[in-house]
Protein backbone atom coordinates (compact mmCIF):
# COMPACT_ATOMS: atom_id res chain seq x y z
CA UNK A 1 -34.48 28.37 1.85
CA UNK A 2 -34.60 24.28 2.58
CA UNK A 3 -37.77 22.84 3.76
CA UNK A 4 -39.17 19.77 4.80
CA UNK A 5 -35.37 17.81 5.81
CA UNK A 6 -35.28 15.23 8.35
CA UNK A 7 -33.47 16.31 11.35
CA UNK A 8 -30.40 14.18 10.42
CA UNK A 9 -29.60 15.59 6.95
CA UNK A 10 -30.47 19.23 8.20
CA UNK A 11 -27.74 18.54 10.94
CA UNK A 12 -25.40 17.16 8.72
CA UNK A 13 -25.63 20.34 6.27
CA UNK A 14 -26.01 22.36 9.57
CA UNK A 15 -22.16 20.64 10.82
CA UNK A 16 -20.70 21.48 7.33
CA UNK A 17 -22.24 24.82 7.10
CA UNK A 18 -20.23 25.85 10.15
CA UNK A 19 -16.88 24.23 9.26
CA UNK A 20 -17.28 25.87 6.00
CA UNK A 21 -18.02 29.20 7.42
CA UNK A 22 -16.37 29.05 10.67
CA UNK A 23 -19.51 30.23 12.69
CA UNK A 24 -23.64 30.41 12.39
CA UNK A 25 -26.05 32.61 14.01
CA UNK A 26 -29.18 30.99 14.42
CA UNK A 27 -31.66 33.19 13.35
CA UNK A 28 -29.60 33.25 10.00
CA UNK A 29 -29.87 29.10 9.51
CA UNK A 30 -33.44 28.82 11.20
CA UNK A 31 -34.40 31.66 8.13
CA UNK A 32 -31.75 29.15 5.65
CA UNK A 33 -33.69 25.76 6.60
CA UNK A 34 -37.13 27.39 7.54
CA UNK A 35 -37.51 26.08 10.66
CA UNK A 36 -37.96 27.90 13.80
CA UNK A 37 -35.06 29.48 15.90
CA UNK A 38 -35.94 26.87 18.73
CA UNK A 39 -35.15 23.98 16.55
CA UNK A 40 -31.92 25.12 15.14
CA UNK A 41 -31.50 25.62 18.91
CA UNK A 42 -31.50 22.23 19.50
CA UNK A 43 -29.67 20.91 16.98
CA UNK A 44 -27.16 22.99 17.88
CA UNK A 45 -27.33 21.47 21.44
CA UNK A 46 -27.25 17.66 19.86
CA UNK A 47 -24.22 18.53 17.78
CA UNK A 48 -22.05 20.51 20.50
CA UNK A 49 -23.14 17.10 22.81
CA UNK A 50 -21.65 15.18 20.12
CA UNK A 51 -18.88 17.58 19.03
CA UNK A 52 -19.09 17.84 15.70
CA UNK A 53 -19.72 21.68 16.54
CA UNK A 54 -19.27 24.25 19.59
CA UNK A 55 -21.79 26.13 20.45
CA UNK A 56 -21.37 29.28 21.34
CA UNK A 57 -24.01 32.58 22.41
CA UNK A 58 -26.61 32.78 19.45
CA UNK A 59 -24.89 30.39 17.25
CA UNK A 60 -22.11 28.23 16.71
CA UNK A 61 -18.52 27.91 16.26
CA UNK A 62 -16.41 24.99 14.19
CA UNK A 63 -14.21 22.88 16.35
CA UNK A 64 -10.58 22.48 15.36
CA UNK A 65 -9.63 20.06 12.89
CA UNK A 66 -6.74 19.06 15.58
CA UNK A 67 -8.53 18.48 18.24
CA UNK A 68 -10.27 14.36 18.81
CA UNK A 69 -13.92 14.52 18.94
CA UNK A 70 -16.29 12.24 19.84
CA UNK A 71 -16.94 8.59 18.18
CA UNK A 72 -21.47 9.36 18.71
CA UNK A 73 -20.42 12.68 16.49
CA UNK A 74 -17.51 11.28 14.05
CA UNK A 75 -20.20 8.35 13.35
CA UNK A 76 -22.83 10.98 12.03
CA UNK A 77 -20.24 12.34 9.15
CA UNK A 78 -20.42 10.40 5.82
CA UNK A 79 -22.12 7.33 7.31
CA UNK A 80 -23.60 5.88 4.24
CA UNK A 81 -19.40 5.62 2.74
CA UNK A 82 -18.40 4.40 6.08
CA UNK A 83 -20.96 1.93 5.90
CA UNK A 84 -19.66 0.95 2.52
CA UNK A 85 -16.08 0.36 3.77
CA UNK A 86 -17.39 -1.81 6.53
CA UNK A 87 -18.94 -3.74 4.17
CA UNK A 88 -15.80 -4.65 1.83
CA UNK A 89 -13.62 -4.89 4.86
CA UNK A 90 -15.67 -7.69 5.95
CA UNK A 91 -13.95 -9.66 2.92
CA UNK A 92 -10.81 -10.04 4.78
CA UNK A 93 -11.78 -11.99 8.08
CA UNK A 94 -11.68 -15.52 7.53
CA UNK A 95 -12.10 -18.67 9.76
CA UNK A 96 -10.05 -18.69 12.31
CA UNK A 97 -8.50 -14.83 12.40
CA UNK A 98 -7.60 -13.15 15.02
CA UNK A 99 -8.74 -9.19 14.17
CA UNK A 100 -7.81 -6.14 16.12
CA UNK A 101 -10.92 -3.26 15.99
CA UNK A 102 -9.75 0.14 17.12
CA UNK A 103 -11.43 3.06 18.03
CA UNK A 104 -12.38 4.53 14.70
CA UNK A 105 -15.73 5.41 13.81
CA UNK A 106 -15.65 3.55 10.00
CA UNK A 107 -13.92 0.39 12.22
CA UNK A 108 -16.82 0.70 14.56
CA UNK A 109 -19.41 -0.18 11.61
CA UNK A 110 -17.55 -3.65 10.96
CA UNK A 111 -18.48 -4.27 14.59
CA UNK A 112 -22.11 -2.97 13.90
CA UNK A 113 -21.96 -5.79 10.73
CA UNK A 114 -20.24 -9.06 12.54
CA UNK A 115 -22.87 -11.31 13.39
CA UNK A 116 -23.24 -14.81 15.81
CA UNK A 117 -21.63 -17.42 13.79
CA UNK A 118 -18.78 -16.06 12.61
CA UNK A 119 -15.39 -17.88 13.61
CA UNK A 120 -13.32 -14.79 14.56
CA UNK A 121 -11.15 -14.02 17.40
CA UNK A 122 -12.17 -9.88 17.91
CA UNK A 123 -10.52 -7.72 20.21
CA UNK A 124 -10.35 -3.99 20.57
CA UNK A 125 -10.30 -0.82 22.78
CA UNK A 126 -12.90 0.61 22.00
CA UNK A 127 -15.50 0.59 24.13
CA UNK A 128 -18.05 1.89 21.54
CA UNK A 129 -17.24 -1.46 19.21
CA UNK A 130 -17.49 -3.82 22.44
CA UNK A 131 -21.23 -2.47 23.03
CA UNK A 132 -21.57 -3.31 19.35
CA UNK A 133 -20.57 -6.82 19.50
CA UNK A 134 -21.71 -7.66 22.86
CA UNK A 135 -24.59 -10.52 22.93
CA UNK A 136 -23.52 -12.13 19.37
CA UNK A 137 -21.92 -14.72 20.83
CA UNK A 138 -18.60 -14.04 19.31
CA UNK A 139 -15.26 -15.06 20.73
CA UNK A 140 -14.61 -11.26 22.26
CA UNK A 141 -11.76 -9.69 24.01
CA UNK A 142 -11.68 -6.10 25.29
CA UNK A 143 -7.95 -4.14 26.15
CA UNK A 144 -8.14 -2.07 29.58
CA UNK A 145 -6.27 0.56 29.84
CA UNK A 146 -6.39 4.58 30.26
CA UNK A 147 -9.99 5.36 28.99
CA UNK A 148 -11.03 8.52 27.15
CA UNK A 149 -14.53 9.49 27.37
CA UNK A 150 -14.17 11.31 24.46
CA UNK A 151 -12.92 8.75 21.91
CA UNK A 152 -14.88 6.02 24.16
CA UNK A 153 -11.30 4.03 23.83
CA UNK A 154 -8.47 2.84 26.10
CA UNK A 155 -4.47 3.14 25.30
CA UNK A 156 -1.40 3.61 27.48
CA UNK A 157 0.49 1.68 29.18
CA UNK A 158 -1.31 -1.38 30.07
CA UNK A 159 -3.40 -1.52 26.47
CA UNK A 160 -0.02 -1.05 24.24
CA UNK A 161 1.40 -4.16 26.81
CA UNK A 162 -1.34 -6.23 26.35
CA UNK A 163 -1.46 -5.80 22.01
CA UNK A 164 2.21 -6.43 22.21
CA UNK A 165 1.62 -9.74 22.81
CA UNK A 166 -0.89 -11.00 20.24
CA UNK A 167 -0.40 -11.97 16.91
CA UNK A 168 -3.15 -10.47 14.76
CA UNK A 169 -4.53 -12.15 11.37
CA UNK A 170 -6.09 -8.52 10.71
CA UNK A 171 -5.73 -5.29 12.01
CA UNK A 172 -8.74 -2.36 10.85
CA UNK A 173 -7.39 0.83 11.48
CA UNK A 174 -8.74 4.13 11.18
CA UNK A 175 -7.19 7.79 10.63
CA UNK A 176 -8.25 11.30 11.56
CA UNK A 177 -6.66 12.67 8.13
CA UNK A 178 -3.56 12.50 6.32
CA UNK A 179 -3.52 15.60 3.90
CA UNK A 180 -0.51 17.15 5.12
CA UNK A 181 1.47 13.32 6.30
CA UNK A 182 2.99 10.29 4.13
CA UNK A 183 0.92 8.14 5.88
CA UNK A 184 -2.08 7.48 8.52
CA UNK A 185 -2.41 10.01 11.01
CA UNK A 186 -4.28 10.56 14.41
CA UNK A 187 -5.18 13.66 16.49
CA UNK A 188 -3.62 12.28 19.74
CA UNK A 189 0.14 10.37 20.56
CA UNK A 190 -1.52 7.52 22.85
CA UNK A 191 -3.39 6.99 19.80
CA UNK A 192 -0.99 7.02 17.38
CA UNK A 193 1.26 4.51 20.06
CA UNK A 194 -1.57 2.02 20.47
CA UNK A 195 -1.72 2.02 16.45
CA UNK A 196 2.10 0.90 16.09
CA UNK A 197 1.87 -2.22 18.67
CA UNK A 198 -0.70 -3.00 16.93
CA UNK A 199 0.98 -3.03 13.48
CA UNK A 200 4.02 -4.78 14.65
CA UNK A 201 2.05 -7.44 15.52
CA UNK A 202 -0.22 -7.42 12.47
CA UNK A 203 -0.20 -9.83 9.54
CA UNK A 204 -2.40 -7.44 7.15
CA UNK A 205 -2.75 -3.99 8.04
CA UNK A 206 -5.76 -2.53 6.58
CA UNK A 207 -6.89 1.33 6.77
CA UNK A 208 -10.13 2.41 6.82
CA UNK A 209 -11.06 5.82 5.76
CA UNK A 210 -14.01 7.95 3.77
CA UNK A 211 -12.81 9.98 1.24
CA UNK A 212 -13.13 13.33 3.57
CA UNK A 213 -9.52 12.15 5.08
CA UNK A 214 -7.95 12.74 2.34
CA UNK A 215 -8.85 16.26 2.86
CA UNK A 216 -8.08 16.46 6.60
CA UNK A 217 -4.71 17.05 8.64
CA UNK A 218 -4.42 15.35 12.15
CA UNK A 219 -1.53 15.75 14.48
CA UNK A 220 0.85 12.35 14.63
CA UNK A 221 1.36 10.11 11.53
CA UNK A 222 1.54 6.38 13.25
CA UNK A 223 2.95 5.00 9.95
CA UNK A 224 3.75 5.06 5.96
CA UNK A 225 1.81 4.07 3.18
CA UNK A 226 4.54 1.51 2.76
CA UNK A 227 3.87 -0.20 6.29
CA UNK A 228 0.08 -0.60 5.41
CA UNK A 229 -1.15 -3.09 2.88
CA UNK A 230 -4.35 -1.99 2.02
CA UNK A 231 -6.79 1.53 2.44
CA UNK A 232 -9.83 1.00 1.83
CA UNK A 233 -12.23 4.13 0.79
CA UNK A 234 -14.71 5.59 -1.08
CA UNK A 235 -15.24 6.85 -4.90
CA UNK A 236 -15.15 10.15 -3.46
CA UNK A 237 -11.59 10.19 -2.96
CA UNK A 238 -9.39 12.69 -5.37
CA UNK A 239 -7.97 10.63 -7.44
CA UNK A 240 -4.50 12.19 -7.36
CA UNK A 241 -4.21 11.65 -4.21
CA UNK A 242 -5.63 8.14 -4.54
CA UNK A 243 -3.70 7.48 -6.75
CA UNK A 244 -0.40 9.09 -4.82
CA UNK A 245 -1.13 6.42 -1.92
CA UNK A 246 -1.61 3.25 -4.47
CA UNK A 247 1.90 3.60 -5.22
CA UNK A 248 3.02 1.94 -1.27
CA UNK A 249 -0.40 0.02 -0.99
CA UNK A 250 -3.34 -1.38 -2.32
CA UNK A 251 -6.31 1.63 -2.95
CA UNK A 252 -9.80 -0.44 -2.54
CA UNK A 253 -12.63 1.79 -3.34
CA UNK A 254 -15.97 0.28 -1.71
């Protein structure tokens, strides 16, 4: 039995108690964390709103690897690494740069961390990073397009048209997994599309991912390790496998 967690951590062990598992009851977890069945209720309800879980009659159910969930849940998982990527990212802008943020939830914390000041040129499509950099007074440009209420982030047509023609200094990229793939991959093929332009167009191509990626399949690789300069992660990353993708590009551990 666990006592006396804040409500974050107990979610957090709560969301990789069910992936582990496959399904909770909740009279089962509410006896695990000692809390009452009513609380495990609700954060049961908070997680399924954020999809990091499903729930289900008298429990829960783990969502599909495969399947895109939302940035509010994706930003819960591992946020103290994600943070710490952020932060070493932030050594590549310079004076000047044009810098593409996409939709990922590690890219979304370099948003959280630029400040009024900085001489950047920012654009994105994500709508989650544009709330995070609105009222800083930076130089900000946002790419319309199909929007997804699930990844809070435009792509098709229009927002693959409209990267194709900018140059970009930096591009901060994020991945869903790449276990089973040679390379990046995403859960969805707009996604994977909008990533491409965006390299072609890219100066330094930079990945962001925690170390849990390197542990997770998605659906559509967008590129090779060879086509990306840099991935930066965290020291949780098996080193095999680190050391597997330092062979095509540089392996920054934050």
């Amino acid at each position: 039995m666990k006592k006396n967690l804040l409500a974050a951590e107990r979610r957090k062990q709560l969301t990789e108690m069910v992936r582990s598992s496959g399904s909770v009851r909740i009279g089962e977890i509410a006896e695990f964390f000692g809390v009452s069945s009513e609380t495990i209720r609700k954060d049961l309800i908070y997680l399924n709103d954020r999809g990091a879980v499903k729930k289900s009659f008298g429990g829960a159910v783990a969502v599909s690897e495969y399947r895109e969930r939302p940035v509010s849940g994706r930003s819960m998982e591992n946020a103290g690494q994600k943070a710490a990527i952020a932060l070493r990212a932030l050594d590549f802008l310079s004076d000047g740069g044009v810098v593409f943020i996409d939709s990922g939830s590690t890219a979304l914390e370099v948003a959280k961390l630029l400040h009024s000041g900085m001489d950047v040129a920012l654009v994105t499509n994500s709508l989650a990073a544009l709330n995070a950099l609105t009222g800083k007074g930076l130089d900000l440009h946002f790419v319309g397009g199909v929007f997804s209420d699930v990844t809070m982030a435009t792509s098709g047509f229009w927002a693959t048209n409209a990267v194709s023609t900018i140059k970009f200094d930096v591009a901060l990229l994020g991945t869903s997994g790449f276990q089973s793939h040679s390379g990046p991959s995403v859960k969805t093929f707009p996604d994977a599309q909008m990533k491409q332009d965006v390299l072609k167009n890219s100066r330094k191509k930079i990945v962001l991912a925690d170390s849990s990626k390197f542990v997770t399949n998605a659906v559509v690789q967008y590129a090779e390790w060879r086509d990306i300069d840099v991935l930066i992660t965290d020291g949780g990353a098996p080193r095999e496998a680190a050391e597997a993708v330092g062979e095509a590009a540089e392996v920054i551990f934050a």
